[in-house]
PDB file of N, CA and C in Angstrom:
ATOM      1  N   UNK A   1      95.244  77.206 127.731  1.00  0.00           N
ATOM      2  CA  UNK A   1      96.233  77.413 126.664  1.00  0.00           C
ATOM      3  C   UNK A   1      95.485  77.604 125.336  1.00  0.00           C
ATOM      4  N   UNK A   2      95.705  78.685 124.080  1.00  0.00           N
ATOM      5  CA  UNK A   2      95.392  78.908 123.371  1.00  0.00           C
ATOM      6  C   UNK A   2      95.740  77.607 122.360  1.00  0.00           C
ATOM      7  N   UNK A   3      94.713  77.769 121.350  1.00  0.00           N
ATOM      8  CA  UNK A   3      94.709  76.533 120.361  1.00  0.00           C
ATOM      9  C   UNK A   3      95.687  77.264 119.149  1.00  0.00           C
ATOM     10  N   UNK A   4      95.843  76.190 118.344  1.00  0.00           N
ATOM     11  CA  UNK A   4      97.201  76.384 117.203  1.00  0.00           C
ATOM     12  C   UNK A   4      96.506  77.943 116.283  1.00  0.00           C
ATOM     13  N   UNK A   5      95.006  77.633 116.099  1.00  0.00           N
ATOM     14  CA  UNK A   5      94.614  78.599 115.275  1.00  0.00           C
ATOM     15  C   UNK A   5      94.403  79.716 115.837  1.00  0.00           C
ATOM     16  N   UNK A   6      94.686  79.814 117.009  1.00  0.00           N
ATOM     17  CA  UNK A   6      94.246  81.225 117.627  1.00  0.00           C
ATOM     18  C   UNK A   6      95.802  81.704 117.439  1.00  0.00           C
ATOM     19  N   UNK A   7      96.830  80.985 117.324  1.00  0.00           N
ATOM     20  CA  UNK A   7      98.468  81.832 117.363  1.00  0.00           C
ATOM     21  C   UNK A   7      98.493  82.058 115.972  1.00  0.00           C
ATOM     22  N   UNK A   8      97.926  81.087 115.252  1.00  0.00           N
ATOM     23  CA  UNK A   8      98.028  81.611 113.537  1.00  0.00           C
ATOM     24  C   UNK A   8      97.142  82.238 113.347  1.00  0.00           C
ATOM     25  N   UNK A   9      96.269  83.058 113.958  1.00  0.00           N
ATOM     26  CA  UNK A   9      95.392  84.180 113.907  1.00  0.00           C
ATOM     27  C   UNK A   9      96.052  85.324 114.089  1.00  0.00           C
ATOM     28  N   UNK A  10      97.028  85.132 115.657  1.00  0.00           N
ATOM     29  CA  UNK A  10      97.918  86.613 115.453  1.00  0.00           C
ATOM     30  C   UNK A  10      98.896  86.453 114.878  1.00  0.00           C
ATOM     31  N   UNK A  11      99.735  85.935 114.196  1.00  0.00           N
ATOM     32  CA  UNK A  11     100.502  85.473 112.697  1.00  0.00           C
ATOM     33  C   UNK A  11      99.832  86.278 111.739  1.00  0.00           C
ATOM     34  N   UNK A  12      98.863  85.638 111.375  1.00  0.00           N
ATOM     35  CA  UNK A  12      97.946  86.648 110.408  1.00  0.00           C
ATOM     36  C   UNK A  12      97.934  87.868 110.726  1.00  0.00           C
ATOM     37  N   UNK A  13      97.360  88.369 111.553  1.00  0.00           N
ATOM     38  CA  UNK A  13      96.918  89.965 112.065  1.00  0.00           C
ATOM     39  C   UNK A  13      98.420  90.664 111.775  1.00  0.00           C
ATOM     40  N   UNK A  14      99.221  90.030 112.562  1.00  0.00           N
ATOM     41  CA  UNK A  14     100.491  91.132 112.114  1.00  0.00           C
ATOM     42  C   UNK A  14     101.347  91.275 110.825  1.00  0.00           C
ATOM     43  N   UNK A  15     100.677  90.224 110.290  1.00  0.00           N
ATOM     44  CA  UNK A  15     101.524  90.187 108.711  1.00  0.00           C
ATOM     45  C   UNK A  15     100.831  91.039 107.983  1.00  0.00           C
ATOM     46  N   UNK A  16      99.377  91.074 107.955  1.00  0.00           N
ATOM     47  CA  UNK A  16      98.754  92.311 107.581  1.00  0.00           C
ATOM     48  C   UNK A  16      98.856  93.566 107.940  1.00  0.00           C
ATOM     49  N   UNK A  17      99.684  93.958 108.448  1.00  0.00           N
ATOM     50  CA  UNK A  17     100.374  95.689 109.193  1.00  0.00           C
ATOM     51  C   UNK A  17     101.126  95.700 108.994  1.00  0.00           C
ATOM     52  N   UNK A  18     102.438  95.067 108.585  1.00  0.00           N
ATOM     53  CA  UNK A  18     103.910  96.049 108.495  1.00  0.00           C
ATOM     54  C   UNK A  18     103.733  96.814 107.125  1.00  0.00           C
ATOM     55  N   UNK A  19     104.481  97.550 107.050  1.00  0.00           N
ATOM     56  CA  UNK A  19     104.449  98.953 106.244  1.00  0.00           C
ATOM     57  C   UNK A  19     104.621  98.054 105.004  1.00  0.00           C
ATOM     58  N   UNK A  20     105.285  96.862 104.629  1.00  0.00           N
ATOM     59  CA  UNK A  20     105.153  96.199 102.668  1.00  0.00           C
ATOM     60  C   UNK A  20     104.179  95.469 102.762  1.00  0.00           C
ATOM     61  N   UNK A  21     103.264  94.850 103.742  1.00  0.00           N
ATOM     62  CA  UNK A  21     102.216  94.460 103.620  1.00  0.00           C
ATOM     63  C   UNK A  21     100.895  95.668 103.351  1.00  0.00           C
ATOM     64  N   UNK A  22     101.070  96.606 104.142  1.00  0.00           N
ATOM     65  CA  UNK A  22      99.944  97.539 103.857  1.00  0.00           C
ATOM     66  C   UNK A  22     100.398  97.871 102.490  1.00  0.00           C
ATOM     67  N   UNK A  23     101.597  98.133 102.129  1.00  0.00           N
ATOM     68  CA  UNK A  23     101.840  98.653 100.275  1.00  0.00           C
ATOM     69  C   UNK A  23     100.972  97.862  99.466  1.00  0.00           C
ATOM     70  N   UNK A  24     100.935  96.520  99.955  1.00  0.00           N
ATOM     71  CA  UNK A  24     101.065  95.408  98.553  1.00  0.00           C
ATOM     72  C   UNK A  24      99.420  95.508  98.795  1.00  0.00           C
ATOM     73  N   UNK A  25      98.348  95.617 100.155  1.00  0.00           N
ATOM     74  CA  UNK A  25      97.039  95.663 100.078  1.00  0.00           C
ATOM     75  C   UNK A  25      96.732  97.194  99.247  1.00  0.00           C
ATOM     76  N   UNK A  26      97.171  97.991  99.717  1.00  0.00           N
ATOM     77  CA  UNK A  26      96.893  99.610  98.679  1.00  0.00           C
ATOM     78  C   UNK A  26      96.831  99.582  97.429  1.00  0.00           C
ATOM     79  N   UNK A  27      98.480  98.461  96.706  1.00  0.00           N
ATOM     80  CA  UNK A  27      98.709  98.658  95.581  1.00  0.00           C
ATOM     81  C   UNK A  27      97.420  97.761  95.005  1.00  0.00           C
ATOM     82  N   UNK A  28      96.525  96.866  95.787  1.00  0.00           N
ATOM     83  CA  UNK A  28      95.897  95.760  95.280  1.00  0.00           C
ATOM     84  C   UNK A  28      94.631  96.055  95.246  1.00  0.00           C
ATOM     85  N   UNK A  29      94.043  97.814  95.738  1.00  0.00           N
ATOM     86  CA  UNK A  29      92.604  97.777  96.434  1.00  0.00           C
ATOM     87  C   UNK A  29      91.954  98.160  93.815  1.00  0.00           C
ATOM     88  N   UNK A  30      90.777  97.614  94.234  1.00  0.00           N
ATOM     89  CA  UNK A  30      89.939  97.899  93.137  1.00  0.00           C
ATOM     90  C   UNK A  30      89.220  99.327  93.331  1.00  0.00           C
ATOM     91  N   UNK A  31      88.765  99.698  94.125  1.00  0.00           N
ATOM     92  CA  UNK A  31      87.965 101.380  94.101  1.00  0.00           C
ATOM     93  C   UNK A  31      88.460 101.807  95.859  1.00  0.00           C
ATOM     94  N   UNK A  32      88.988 102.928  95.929  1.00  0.00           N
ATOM     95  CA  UNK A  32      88.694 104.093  96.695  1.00  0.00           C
ATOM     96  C   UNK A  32      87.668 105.099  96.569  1.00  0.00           C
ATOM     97  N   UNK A  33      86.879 105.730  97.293  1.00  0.00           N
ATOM     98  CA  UNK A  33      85.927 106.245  98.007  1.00  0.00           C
ATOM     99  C   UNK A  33      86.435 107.037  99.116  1.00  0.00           C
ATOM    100  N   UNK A  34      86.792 108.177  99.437  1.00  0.00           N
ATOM    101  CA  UNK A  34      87.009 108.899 100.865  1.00  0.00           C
ATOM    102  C   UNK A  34      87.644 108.167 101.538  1.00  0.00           C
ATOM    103  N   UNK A  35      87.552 107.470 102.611  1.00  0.00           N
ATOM    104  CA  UNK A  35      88.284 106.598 103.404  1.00  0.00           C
ATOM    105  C   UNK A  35      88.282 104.855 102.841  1.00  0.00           C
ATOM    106  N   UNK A  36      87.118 104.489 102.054  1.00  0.00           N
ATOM    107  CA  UNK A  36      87.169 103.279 102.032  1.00  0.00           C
ATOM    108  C   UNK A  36      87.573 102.738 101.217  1.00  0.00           C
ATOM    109  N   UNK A  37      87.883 101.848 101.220  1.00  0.00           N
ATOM    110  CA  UNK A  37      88.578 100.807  99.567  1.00  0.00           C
ATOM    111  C   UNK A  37      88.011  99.739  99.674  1.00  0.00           C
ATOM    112  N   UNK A  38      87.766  98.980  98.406  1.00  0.00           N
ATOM    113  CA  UNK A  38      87.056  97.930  97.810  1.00  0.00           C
ATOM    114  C   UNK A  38      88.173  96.219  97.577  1.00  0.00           C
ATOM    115  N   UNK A  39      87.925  95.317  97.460  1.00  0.00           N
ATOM    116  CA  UNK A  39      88.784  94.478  96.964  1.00  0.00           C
ATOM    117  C   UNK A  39      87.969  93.697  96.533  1.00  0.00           C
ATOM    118  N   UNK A  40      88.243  93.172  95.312  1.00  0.00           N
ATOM    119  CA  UNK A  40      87.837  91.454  94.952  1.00  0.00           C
ATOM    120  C   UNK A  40      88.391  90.789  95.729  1.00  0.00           C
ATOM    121  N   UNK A  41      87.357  89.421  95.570  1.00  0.00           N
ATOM    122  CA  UNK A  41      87.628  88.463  96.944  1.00  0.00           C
ATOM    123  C   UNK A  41      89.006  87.708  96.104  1.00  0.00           C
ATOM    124  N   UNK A  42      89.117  87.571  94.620  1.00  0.00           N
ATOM    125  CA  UNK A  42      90.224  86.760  93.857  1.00  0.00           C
ATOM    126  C   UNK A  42      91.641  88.294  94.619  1.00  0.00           C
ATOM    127  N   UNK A  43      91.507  89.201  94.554  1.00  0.00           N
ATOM    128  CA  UNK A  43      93.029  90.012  95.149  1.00  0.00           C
ATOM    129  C   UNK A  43      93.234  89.675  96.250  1.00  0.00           C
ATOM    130  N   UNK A  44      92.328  89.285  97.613  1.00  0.00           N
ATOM    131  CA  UNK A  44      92.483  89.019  98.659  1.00  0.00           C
ATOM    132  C   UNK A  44      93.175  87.517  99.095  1.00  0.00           C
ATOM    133  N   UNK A  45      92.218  86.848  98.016  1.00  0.00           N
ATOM    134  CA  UNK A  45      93.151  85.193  97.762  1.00  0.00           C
ATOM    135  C   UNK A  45      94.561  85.261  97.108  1.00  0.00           C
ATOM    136  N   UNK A  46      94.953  86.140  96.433  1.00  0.00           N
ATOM    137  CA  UNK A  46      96.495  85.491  95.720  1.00  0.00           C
ATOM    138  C   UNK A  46      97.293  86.586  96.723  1.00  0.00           C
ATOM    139  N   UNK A  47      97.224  87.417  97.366  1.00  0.00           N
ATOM    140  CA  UNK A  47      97.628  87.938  99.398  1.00  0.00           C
ATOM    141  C   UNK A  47      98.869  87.413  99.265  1.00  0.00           C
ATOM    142  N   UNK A  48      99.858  87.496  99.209  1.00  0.00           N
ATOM    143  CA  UNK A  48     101.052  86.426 100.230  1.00  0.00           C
ATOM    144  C   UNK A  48     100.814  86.333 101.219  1.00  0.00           C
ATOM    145  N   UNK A  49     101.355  85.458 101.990  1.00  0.00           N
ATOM    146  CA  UNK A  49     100.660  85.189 103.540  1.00  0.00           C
ATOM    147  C   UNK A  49     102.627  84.445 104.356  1.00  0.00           C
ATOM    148  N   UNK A  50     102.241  85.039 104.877  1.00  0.00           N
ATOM    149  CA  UNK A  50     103.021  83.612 105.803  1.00  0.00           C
ATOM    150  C   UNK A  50     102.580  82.834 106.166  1.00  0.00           C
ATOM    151  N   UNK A  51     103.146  81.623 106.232  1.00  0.00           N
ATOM    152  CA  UNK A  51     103.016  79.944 106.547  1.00  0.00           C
ATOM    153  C   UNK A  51     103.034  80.012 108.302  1.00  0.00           C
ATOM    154  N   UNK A  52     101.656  80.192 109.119  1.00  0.00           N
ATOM    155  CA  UNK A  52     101.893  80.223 110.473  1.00  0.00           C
ATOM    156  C   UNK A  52     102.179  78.522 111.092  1.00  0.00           C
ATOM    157  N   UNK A  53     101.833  77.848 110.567  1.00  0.00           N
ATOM    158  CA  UNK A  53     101.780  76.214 110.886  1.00  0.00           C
ATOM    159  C   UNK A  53     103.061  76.135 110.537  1.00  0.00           C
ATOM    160  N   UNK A  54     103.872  76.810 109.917  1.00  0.00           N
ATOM    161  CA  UNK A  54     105.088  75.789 109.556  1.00  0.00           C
ATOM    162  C   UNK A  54     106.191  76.716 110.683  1.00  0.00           C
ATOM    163  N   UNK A  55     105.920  77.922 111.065  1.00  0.00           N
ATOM    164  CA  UNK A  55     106.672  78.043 111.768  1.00  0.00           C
ATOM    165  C   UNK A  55     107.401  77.967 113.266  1.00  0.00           C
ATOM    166  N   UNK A  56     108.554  77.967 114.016  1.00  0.00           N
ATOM    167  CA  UNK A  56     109.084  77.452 115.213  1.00  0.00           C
ATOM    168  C   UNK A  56     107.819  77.952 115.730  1.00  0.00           C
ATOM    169  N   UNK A  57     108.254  77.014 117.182  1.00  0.00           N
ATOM    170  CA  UNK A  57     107.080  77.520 118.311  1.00  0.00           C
ATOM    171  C   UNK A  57     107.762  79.178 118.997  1.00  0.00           C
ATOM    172  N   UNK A  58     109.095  78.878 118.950  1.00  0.00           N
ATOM    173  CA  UNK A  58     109.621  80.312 119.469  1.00  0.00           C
ATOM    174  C   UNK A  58     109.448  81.776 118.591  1.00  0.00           C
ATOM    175  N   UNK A  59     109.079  81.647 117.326  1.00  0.00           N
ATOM    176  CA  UNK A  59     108.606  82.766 116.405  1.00  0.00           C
ATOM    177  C   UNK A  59     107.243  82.761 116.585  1.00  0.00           C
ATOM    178  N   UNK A  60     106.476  82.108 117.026  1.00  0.00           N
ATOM    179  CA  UNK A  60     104.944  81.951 117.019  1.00  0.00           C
ATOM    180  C   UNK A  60     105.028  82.760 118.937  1.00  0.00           C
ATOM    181  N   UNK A  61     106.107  82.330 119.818  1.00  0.00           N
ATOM    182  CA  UNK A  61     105.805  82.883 120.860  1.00  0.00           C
ATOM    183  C   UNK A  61     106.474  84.281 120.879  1.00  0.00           C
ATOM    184  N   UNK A  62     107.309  84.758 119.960  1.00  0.00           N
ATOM    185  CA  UNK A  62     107.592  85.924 119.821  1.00  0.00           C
ATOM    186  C   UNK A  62     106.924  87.147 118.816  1.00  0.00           C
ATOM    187  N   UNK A  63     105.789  86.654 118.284  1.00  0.00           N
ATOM    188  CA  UNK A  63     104.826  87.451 117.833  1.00  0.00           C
ATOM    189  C   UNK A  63     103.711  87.570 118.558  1.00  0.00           C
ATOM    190  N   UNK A  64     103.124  86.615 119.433  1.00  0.00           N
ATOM    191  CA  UNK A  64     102.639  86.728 120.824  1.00  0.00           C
ATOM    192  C   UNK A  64     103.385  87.865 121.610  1.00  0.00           C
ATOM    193  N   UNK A  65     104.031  87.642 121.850  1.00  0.00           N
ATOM    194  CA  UNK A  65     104.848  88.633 122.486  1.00  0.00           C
ATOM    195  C   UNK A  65     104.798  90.418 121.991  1.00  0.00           C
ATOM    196  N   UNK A  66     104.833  89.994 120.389  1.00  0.00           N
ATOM    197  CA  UNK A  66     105.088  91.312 119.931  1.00  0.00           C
ATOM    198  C   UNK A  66     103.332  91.548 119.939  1.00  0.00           C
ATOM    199  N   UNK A  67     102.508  91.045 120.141  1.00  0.00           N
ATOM    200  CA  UNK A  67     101.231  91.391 119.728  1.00  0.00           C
ATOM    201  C   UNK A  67     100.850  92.099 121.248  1.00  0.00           C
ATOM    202  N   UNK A  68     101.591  91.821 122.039  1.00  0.00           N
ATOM    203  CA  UNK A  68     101.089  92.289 123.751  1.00  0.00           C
ATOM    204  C   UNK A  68     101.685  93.670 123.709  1.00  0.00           C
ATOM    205  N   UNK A  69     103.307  93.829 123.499  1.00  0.00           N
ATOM    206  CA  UNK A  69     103.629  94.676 123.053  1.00  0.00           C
ATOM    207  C   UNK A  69     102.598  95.992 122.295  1.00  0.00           C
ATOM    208  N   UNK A  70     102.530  95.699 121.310  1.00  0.00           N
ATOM    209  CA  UNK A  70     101.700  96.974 120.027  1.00  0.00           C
ATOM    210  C   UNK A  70     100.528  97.367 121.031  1.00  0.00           C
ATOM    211  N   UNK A  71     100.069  95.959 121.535  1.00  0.00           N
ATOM    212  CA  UNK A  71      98.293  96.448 122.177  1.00  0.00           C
ATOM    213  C   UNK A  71      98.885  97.413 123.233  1.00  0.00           C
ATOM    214  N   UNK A  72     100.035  97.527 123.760  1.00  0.00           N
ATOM    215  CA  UNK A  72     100.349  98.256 124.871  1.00  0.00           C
ATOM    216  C   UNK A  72     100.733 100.314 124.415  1.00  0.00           C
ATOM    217  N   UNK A  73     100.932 100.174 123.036  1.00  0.00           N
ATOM    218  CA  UNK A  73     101.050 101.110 122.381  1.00  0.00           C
ATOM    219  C   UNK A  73      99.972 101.837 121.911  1.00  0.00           C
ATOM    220  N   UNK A  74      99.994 103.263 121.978  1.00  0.00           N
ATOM    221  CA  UNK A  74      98.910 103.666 120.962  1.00  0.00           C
ATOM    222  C   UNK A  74      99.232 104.465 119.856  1.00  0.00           C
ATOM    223  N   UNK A  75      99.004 104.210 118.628  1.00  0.00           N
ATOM    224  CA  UNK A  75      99.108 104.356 116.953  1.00  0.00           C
ATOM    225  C   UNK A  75      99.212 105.399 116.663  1.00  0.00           C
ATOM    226  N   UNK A  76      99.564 106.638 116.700  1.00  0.00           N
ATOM    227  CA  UNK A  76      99.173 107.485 115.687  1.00  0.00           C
ATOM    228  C   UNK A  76      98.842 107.262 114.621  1.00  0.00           C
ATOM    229  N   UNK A  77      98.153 107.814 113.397  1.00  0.00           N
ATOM    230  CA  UNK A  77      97.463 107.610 112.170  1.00  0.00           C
ATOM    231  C   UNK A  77      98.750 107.245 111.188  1.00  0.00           C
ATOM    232  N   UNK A  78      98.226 106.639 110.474  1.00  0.00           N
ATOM    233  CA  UNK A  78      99.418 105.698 109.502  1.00  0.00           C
ATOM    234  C   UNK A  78     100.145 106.745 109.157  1.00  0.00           C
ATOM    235  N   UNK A  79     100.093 108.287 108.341  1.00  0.00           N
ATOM    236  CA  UNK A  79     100.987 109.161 107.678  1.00  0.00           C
ATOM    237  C   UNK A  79     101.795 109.664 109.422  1.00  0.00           C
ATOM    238  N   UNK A  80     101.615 109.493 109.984  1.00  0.00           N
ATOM    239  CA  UNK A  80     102.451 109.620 111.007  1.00  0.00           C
ATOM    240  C   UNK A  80     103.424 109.164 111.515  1.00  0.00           C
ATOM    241  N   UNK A  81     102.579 108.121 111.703  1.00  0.00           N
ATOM    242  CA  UNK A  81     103.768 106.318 111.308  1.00  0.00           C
ATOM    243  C   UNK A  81     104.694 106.864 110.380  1.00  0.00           C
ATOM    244  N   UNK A  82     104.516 106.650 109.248  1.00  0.00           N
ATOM    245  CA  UNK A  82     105.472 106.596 108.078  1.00  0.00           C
ATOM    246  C   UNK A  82     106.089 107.651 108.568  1.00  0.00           C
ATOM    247  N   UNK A  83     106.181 108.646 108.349  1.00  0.00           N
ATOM    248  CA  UNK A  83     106.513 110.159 108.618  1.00  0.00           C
ATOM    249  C   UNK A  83     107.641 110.085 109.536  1.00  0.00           C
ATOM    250  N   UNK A  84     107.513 109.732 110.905  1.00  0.00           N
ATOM    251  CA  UNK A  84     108.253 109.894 112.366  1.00  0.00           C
ATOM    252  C   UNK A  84     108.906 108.363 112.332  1.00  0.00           C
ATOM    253  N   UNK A  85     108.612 107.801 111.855  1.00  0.00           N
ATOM    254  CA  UNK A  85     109.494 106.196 111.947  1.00  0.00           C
ATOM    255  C   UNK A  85     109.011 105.521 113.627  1.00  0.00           C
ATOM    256  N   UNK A  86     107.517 105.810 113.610  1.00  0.00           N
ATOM    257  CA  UNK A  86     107.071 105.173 115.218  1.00  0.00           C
ATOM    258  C   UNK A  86     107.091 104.006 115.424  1.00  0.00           C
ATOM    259  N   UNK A  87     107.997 103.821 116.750  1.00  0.00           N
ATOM    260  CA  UNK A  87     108.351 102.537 117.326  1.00  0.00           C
ATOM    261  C   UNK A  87     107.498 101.709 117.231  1.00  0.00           C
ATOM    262  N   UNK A  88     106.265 101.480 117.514  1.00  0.00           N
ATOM    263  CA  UNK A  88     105.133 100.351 117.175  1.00  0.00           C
ATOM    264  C   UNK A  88     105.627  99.655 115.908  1.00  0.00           C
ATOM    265  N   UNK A  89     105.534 100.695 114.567  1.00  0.00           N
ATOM    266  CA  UNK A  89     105.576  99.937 113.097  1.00  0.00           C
ATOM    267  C   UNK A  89     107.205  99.433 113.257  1.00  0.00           C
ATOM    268  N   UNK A  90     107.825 100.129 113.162  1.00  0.00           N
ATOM    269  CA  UNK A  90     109.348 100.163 113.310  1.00  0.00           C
ATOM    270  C   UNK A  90     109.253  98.533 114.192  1.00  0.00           C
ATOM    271  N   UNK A  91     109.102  98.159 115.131  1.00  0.00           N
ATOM    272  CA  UNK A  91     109.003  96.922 115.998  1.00  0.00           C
ATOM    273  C   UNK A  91     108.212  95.835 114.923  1.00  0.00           C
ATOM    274  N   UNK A  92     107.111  96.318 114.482  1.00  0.00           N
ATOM    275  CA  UNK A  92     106.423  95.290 113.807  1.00  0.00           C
ATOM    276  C   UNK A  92     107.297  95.093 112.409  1.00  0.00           C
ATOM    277  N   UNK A  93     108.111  95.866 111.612  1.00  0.00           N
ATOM    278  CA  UNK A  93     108.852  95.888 110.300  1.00  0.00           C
ATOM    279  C   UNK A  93     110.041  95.103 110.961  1.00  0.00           C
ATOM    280  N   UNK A  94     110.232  95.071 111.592  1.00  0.00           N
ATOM    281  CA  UNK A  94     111.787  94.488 112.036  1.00  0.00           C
ATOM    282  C   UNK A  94     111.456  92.754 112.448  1.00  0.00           C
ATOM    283  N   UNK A  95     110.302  92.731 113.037  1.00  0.00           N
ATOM    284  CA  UNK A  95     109.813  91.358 113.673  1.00  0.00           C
ATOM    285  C   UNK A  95     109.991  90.439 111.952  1.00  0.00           C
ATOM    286  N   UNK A  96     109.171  91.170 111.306  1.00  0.00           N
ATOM    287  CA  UNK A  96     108.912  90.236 109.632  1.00  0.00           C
ATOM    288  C   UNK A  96     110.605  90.161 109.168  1.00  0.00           C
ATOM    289  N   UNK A  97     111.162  91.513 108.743  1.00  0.00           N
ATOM    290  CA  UNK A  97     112.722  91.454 108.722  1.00  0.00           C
ATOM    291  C   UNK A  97     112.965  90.514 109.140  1.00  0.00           C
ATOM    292  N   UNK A  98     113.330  90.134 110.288  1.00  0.00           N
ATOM    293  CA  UNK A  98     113.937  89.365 110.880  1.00  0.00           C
ATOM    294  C   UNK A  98     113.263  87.413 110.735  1.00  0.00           C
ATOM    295  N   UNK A  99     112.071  87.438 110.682  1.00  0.00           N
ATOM    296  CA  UNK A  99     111.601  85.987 110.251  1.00  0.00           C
ATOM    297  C   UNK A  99     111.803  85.748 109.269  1.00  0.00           C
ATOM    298  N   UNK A 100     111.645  86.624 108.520  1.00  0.00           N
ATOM    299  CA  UNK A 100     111.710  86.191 107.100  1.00  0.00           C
ATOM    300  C   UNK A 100     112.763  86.069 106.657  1.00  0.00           C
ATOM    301  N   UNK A 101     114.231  86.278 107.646  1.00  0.00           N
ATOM    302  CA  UNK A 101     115.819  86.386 106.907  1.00  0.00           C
ATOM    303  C   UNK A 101     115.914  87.305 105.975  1.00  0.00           C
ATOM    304  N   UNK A 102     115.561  88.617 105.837  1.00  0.00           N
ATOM    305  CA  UNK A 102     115.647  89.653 104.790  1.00  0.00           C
ATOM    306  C   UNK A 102     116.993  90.281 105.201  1.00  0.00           C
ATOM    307  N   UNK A 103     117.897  90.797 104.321  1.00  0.00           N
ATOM    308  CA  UNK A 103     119.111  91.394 104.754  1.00  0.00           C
ATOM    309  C   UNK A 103     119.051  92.806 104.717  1.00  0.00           C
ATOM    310  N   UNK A 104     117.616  93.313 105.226  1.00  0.00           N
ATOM    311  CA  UNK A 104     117.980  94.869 105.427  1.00  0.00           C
ATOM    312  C   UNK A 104     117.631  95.399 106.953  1.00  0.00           C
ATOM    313  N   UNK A 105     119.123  96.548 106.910  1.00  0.00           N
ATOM    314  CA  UNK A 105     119.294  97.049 108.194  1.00  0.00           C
ATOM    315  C   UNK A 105     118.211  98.023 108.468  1.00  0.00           C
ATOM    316  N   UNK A 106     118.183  97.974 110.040  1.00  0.00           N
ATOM    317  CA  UNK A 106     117.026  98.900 110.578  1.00  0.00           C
ATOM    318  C   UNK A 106     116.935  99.901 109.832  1.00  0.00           C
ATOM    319  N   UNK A 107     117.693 100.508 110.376  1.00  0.00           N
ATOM    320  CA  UNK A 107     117.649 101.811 108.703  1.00  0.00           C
ATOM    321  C   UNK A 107     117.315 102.253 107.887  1.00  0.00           C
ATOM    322  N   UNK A 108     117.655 101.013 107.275  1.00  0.00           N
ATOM    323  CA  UNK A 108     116.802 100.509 105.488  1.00  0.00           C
ATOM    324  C   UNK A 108     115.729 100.504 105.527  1.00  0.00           C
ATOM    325  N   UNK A 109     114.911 100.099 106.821  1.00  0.00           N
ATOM    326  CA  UNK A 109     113.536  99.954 106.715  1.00  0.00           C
ATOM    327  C   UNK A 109     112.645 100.642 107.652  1.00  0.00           C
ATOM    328  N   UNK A 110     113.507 101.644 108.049  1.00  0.00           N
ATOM    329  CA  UNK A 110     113.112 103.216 108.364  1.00  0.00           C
ATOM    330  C   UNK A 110     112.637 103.865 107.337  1.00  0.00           C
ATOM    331  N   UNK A 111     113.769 103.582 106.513  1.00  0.00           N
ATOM    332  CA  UNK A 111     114.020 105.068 105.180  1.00  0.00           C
ATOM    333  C   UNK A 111     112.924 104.336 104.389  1.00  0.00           C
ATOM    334  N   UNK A 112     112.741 103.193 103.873  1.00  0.00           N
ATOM    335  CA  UNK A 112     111.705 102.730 103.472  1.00  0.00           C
ATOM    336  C   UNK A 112     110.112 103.216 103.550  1.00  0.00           C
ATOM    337  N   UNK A 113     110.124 103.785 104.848  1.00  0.00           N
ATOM    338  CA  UNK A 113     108.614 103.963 105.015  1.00  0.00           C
ATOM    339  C   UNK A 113     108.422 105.086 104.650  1.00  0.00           C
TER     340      UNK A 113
END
């Protein structure tokens, strides 16, 4: 059986991918370069994060879940994503939606991307 920090590891990993988490890292990078971007380690610390310790064991086993899921998927490149509304992100935007109690419909966070 996996230890507490290995489920708040994939907690982490997926909070860093839905489409307002990648905004808020873009809106936060210090230098672009061709593909790469830069950050201070102080932008990376004030991050919002979700609280993986504080949450149910059944949201911790349903991002498990969703993490088996995505690995079972393969990505097209992010402007694609956004573009076509691909089920992978679309699954991962709805998972946070939904933990986080946000009141917007699928839809909303289609048209969003």
């Amino acid at each position: 059986m996996p230890c507490a920090k290995y489920d708040h590891a994939i907690v982490l990993a997926l909070w860093l991918n839905p489409t307002f988490a990648l905004s808020d890292l873009l809106k936060r990078r210090t230098e672009v370069r061709g593909t790469n971007i830069k950050r201070r380690k102080k932008e990376i610390e004030d991050l919002p994060v979700v609280s993986a310790p504080s949450m149910a064991a059944k949201d911790i086993d349903d991002a498990k879940s969703l993490l088996h899921e995505l690995g079972q998927l393969k990505f097209p490149c992010l402007i694609e994503q956004l573009e076509t509304a691909y089920e992978g992100r679309v699954m991962l935007d709805n998972y946070f939606v939904k933990l986080l109690h946000m009141n917007i419909p699928e839809r909303k966070i289609i048209d969003l991307q």
